[in-house]
Protein backbone atom coordinates (compact mmCIF):
# COMPACT_ATOMS: atom_id res chain seq x y z
CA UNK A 1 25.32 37.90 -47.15
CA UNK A 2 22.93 37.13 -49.78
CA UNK A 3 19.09 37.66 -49.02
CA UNK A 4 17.99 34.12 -48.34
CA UNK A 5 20.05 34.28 -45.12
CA UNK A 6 19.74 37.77 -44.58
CA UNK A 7 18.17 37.04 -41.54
CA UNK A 8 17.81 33.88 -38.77
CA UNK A 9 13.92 35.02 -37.83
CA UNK A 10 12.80 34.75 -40.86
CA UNK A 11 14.52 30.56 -40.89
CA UNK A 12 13.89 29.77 -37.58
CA UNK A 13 10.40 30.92 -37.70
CA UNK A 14 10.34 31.99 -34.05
CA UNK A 15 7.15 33.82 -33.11
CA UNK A 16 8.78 36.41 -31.13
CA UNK A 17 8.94 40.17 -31.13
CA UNK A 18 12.85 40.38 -30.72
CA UNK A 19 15.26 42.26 -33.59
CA UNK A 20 17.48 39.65 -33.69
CA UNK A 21 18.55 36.17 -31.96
CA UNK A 22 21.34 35.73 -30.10
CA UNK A 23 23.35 32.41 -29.77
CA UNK A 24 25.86 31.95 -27.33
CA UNK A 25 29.17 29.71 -28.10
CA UNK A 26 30.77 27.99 -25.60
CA UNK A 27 34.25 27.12 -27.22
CA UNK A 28 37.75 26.55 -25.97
CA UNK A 29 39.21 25.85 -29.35
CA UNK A 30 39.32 29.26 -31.44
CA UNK A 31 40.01 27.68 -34.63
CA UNK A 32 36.70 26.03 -33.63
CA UNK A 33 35.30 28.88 -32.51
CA UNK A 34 36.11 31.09 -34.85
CA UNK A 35 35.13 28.75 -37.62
CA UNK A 36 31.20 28.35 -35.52
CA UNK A 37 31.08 32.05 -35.13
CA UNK A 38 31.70 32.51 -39.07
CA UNK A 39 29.03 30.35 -40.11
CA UNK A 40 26.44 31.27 -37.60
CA UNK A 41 27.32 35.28 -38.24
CA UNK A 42 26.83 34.73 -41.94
CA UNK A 43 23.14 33.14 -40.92
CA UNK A 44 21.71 36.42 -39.32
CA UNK A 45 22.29 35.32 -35.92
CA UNK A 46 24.23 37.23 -33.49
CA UNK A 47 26.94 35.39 -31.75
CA UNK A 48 28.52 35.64 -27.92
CA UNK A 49 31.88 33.80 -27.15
CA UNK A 50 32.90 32.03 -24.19
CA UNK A 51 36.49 30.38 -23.83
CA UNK A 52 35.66 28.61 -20.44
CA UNK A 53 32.87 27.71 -17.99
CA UNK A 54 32.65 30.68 -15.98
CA UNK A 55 32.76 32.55 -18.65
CA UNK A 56 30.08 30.92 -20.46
CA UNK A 57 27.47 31.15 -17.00
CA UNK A 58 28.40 34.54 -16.39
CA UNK A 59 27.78 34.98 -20.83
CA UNK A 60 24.27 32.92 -19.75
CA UNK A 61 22.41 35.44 -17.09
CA UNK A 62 24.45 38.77 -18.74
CA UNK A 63 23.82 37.99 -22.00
CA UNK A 64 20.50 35.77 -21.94
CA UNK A 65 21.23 34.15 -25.70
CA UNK A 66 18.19 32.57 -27.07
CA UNK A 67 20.87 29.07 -27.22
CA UNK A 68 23.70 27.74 -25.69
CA UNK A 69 26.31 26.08 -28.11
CA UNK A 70 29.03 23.69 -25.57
CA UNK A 71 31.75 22.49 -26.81
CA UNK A 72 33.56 19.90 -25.12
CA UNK A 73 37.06 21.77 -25.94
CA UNK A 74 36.28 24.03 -22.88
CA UNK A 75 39.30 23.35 -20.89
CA UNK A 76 37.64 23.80 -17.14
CA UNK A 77 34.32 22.27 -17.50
CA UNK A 78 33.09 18.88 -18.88
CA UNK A 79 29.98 19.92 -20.95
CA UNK A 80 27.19 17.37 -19.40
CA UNK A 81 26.82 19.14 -16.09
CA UNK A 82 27.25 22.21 -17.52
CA UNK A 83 24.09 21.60 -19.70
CA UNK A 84 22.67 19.87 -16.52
CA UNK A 85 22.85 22.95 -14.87
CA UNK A 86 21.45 25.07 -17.14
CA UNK A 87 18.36 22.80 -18.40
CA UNK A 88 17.98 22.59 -14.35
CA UNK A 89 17.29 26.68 -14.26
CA UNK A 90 13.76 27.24 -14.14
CA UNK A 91 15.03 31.29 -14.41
CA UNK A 92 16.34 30.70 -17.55
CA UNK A 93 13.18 29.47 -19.11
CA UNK A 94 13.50 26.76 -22.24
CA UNK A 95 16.71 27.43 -22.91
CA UNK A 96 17.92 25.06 -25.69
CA UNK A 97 21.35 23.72 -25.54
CA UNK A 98 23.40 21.77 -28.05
CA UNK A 99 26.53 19.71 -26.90
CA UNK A 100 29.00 19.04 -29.26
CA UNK A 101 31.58 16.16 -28.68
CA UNK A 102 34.23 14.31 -29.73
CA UNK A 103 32.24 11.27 -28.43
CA UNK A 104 28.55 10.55 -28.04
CA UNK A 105 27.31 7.78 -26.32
CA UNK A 106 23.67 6.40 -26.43
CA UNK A 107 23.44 9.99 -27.66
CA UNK A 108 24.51 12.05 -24.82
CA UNK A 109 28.07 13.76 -24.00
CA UNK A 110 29.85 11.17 -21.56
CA UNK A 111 27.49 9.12 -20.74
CA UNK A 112 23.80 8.96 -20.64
CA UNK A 113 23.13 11.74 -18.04
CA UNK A 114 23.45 14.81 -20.27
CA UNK A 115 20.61 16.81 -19.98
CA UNK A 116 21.22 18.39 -23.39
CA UNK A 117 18.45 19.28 -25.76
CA UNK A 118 20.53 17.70 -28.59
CA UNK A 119 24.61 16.08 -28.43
CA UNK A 120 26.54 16.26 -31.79
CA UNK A 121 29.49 15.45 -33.14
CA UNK A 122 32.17 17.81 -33.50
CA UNK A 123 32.18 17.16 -37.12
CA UNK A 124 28.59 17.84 -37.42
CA UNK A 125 28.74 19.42 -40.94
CA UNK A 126 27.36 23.01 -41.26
CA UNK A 127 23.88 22.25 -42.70
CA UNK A 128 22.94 19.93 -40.21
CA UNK A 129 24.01 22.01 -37.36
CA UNK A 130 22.07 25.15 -39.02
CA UNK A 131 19.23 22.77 -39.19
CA UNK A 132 18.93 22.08 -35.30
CA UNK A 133 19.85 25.73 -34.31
CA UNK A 134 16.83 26.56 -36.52
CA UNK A 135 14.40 23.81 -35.11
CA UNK A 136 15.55 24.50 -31.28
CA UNK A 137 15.04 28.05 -31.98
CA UNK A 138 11.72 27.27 -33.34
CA UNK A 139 10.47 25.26 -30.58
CA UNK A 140 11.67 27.83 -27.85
CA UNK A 141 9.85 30.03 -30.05
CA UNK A 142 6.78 28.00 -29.81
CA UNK A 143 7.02 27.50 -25.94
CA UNK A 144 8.09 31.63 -25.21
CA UNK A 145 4.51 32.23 -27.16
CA UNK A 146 2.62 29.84 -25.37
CA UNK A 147 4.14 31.08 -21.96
CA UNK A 148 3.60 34.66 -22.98
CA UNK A 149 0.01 33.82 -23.58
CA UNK A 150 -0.19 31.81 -19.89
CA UNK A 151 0.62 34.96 -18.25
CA UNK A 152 -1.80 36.86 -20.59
CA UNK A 153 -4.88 34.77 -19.76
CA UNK A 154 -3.63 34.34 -15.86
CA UNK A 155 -3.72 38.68 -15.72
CA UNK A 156 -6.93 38.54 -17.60
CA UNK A 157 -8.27 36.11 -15.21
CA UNK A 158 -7.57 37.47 -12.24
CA UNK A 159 -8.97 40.87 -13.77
CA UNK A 160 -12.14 39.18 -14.60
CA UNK A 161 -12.19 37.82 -10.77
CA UNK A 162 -11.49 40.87 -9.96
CA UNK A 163 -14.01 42.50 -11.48
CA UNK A 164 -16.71 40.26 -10.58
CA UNK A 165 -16.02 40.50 -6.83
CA UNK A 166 -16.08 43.85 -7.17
CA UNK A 167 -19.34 43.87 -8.99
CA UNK A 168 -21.10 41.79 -6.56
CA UNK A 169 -19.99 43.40 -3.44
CA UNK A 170 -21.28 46.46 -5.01
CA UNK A 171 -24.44 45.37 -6.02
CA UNK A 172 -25.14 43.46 -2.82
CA UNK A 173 -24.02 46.74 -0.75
CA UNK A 174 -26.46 49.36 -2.79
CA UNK A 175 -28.66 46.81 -1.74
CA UNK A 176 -28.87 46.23 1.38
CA UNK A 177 -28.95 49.81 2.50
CA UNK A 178 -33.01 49.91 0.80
CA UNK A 179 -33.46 46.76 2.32
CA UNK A 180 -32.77 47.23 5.78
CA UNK A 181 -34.97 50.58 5.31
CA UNK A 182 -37.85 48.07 3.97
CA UNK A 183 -37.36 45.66 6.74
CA UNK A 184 -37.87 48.53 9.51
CA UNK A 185 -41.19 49.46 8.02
CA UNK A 186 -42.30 45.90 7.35
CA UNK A 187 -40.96 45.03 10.93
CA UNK A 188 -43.10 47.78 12.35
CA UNK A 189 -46.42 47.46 9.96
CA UNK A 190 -46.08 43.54 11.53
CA UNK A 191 -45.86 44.65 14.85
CA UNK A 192 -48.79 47.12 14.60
CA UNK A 193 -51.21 44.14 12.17
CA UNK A 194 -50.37 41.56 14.87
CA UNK A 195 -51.93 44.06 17.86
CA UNK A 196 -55.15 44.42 15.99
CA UNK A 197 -55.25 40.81 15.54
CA UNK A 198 -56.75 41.21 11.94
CA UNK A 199 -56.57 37.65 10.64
CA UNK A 200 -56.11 39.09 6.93
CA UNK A 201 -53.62 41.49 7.66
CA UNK A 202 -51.82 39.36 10.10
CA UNK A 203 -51.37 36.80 6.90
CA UNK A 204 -50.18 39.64 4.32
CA UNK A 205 -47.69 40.77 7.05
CA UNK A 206 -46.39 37.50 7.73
CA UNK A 207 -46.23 37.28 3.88
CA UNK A 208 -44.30 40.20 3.35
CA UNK A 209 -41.90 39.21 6.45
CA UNK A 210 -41.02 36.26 4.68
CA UNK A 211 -40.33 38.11 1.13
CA UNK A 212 -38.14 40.48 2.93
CA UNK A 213 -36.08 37.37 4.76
CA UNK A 214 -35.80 35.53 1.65
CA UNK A 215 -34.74 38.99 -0.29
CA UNK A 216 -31.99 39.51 2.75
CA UNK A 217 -30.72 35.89 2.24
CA UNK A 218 -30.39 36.80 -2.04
CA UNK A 219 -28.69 39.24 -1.26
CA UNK A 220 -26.60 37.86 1.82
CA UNK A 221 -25.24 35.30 -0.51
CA UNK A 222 -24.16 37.36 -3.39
CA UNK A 223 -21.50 38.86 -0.22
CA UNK A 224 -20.47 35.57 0.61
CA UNK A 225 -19.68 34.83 -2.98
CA UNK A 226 -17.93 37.90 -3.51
CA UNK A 227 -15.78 36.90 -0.23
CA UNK A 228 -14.90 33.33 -1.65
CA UNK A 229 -12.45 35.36 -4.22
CA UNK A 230 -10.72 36.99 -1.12
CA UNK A 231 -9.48 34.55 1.22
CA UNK A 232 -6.35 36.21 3.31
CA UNK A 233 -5.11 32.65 5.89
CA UNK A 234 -4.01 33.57 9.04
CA UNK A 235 -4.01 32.66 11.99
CA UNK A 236 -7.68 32.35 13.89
CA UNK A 237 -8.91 31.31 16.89
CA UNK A 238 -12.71 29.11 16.43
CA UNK A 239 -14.30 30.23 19.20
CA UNK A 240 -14.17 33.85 17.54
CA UNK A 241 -14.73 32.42 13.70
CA UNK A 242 -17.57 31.03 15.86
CA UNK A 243 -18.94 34.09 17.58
CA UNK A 244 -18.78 36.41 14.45
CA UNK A 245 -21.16 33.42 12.93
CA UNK A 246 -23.58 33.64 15.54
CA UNK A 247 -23.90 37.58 15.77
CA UNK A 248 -24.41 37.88 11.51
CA UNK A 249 -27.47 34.99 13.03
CA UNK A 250 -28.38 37.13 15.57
CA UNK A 251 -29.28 39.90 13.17
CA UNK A 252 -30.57 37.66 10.61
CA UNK A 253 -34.59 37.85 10.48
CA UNK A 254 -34.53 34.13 8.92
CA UNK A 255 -32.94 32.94 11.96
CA UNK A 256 -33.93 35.65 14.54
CA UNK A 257 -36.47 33.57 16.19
CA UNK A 258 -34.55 30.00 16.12
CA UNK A 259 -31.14 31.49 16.95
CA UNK A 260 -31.39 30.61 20.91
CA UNK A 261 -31.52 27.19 19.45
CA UNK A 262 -27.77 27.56 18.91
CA UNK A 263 -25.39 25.65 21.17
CA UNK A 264 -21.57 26.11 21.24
CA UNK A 265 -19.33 23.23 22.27
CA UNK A 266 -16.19 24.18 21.41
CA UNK A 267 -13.10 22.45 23.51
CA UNK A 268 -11.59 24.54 25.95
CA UNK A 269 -8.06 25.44 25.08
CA UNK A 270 -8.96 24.71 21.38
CA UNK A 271 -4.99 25.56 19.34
CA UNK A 272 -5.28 27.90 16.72
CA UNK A 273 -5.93 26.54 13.30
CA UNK A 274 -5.27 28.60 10.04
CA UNK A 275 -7.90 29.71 7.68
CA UNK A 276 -9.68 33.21 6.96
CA UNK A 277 -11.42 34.51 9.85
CA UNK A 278 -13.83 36.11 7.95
CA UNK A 279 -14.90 32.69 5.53
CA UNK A 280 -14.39 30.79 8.63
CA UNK A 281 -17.21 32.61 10.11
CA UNK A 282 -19.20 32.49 7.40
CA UNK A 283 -18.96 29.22 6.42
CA UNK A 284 -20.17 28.34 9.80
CA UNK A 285 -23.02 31.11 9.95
CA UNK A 286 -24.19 28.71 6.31
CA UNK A 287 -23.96 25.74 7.98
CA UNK A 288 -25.67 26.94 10.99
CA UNK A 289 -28.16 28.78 9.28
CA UNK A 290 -28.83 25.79 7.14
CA UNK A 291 -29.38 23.28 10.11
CA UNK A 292 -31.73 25.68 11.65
CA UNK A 293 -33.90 25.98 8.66
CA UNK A 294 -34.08 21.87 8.44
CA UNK A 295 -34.93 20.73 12.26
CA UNK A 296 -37.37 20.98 14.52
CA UNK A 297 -38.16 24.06 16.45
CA UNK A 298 -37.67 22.62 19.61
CA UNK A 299 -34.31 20.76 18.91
CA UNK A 300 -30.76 22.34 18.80
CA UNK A 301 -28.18 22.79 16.58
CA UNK A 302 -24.94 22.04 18.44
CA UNK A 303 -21.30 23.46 16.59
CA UNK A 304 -18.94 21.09 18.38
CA UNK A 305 -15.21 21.58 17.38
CA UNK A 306 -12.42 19.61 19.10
CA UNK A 307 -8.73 18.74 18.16
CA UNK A 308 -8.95 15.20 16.35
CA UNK A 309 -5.00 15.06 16.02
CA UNK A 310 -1.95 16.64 16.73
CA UNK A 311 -2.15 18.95 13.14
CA UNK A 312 -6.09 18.90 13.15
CA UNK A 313 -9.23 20.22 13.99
CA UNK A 314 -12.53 18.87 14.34
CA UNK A 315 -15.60 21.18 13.28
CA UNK A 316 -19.65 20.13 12.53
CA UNK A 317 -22.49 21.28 13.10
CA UNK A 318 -25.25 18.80 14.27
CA UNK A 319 -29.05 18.90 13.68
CA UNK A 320 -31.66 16.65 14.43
CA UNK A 321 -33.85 17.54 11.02
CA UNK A 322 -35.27 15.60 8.47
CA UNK A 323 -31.81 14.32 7.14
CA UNK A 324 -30.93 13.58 3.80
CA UNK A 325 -31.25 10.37 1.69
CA UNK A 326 -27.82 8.78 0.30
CA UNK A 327 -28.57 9.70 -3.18
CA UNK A 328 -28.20 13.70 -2.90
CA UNK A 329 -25.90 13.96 -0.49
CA UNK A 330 -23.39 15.36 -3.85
CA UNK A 331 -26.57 17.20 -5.09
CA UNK A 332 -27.43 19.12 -2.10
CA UNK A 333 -24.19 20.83 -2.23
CA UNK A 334 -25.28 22.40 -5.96
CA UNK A 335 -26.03 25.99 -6.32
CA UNK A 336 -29.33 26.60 -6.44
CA UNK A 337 -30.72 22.44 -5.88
CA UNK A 338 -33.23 21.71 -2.94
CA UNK A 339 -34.51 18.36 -2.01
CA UNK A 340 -37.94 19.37 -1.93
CA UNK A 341 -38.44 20.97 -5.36
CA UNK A 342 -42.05 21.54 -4.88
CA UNK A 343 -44.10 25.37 -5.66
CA UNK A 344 -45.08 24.24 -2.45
CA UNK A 345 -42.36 23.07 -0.01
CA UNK A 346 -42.00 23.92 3.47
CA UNK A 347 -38.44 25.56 3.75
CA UNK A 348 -37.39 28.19 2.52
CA UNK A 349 -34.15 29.68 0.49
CA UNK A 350 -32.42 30.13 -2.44
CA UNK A 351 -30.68 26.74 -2.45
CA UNK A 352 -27.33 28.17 -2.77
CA UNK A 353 -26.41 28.07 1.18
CA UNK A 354 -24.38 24.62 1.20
CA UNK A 355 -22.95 25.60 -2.28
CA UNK A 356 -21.50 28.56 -1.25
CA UNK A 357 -20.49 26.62 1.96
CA UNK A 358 -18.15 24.15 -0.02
CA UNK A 359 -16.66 27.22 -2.09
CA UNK A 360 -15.45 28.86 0.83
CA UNK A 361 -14.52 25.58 2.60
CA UNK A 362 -12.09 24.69 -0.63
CA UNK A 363 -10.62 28.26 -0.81
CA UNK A 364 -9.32 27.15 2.48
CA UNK A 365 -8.16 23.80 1.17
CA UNK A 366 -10.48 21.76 2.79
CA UNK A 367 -13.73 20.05 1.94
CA UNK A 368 -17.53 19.40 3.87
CA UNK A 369 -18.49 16.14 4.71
CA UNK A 370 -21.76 15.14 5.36
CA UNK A 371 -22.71 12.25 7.43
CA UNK A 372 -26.75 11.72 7.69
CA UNK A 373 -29.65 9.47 8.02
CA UNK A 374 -33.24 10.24 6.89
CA UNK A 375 -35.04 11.37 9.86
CA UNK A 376 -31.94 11.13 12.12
CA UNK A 377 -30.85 14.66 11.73
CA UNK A 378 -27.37 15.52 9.64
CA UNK A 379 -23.36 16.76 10.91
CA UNK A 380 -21.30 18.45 8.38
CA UNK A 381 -18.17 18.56 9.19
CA UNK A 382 -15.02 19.59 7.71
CA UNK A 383 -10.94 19.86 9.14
CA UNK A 384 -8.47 22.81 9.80
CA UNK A 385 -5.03 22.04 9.92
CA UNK A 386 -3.48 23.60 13.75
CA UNK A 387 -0.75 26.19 13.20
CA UNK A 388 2.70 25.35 13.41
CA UNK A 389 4.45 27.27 15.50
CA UNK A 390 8.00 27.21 14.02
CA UNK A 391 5.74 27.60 10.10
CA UNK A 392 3.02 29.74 10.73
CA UNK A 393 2.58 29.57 6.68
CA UNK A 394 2.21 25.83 5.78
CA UNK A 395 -1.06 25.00 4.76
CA UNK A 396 -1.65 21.63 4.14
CA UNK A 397 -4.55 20.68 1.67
CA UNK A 398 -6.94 18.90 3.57
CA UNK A 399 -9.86 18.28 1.26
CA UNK A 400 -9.39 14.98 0.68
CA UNK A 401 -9.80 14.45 4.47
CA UNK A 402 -12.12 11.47 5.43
């Protein structure tokens, strides 16, 4: 073997860190066979035999050759669904395979539903078969590398994700543990300032009561965004998604003096709908929390939730606020984005409330919908599907829902 075809890597050009390719030939002729193996041997390539169908898919998932070589001498199996079958195997990968036939019409073996990646006659001469091998190897070459890389960057993703939850949640816990200590001692400096009735101090202390609500809302929301990379569906009951909302409201000091504004009406004997628990209860404490912020004192916020359908469920939550103009109803749901942009606006937050809303709302494949009039108050709403009984697990994508 001279050294121009002292090896088949170096012709095929296949970007792959295996010693040495190996092609599989599915013959029932051995003159044939023999005669293919020969040539292909001489190439560099490693060759596997096969004298009949079985053997050649038992030679397929034992051996795993880089390419399949199918004669149509194999004296149990017509080649065409054989290559069907194998171009059909998602297991196998791209597995190219070359049919070889005494016949070709419209360029497939027996007809024009061979799945083959390339049908030649059996008097292909050497060269020109060498030269397909060599390009099919190639291309599955190309595709290996580009699948190897997929799973690469989908590790290295989910790392990253990984990473940055974990970040977050650590950042926003250290946090929190100074701030609740800072919130006692503003709470009680408050208390004591509001006794004395000292018009100054009373100010600075309602000052420093609102810092301290808007710092526990920063850092409340870097939580909730670490939790949108952690969604676990299961089974959940509402009214509970709904009670864990109102108790993180309860303790909230943004909300603490609105919260009684809260009404439930939730439909007795409400089925089960699946989603997270935990986002579910959050994305509601966001919505809530955001409704509360934009009405009036003495109005409430109602959650209703009913069963619109026989696979869905039916949860807003209703304000009667200042309501939102047409035009930003896609802004408002940007991170950071108020309506009132002002140094000097009336409400309040960071602006990332309804964003992180929507995340956690899509991580359970659905979506928020807004439906609101200026200075008629504003519903969002979204849908959960109902569990199945008989397929707890089917989760039907419901963010195009309308």
């Amino acid at each position: 073997m001279t050294d121009e075809h002292s090896t088949a890597l170096f012709h095929a050009q296949v970007p792959t860190d295996v010693a040495r390719i190996t092609l599989l030939i599915a013959c029932g002729d051995r003159r044939t066979a023999s005669a293919f193996k020969r040539e292909l041997a001489a190439y560099g390539y490693a060759v596997v035999m096969a004298r009949t169908g079985d053997e050649t898919i038992q030679a397929i998932y034992s051996q795993r050759p880089h390419l399949a070589l199918i004669d149509t001498s194999l004296p149990d199996t017509d080649p065409a669904p054989l290559a069907n079958r194998l171009k059909a195997d998602d297991t196998l990968g791209f597995l190219p395979v070359i049919v070889l036939t005494d016949l070709a019409q419209n360029g497939c073996a027996d007809g024009p539903s061979c799945q083959a990646d390339v049908v030649l006659p059996r008097t292909v001469p050497v060269a020109d078969l060498l030269t397909w091998v060599n390009s099919l190897l190639h291309i599955r070459g190309r595709v290996d590398h580009l699948l190897y890389e997929n799973r690469r960057l989908n590790t290295e993703s989910e790392t990253i994700n990984w990473l940055q939850t974990e970040i977050i949640d650590t950042v926003s816990h250290e946090l929190r543990t100074p701030l609740l200590q800072v919130k006692s001692a503003v709470y009680l400096l408050s208390e004591d300032i509001e006794q004395g009735c000292q018009r100054d101090q009373a100010k600075l202390a309602h000052m420093a009561t609102e810092s301290v609500a808007r710092l526990e809302s920063i850092v409340e929301n870097m939580r909730q965004l670490a939790q949108t990379h952690d969604i676990r569906f299961g089974t959940v009951s509402v009214e509970h998604a709904a009670e864990l909302a109102t108790q993180h409201l309860k303790r909230s000091w943004a909300s603490r003096y609105s919260f009684d504004r809260i009404e439930l009406q939730i439909e007795a004997g409400l089925p089960l709908v699946l989603a997270d628990k935990r986002a579910l209860g959050r994305l509601l404490q966001l919505l809530m929390d955001n409704a509360l912020k934009f009405s009036p004192d003495d109005t409430p916020v109602i959650l209703r939730a009913y069963q619109l359908s026989e696979n869905r469920v039916y949860i807003g939550v209703e304000d009667r606020g200042i309501g939102i103009p047409p035009e930003e109803h896609d802004r408002i749901f940007q991170a950071f984005y108020q309506v009132d942009r002002s140094p000097t606006r009336r409400y309040g937050g960071t602006g990332a409330g309804l964003a992180l809303a929507l995340l956690l709302a899509r991580e359970m494949n659905t979506t928020i919908q807004l439906d609101s009039t200026p200075g008629a108050g504003s519903t969002f709403w979204f849908l959960l599907p109902v569990v199945d009984p008989d397929d707890p697990l089917e989760y039907p994508d419901l963010t195009a829902a309308g």
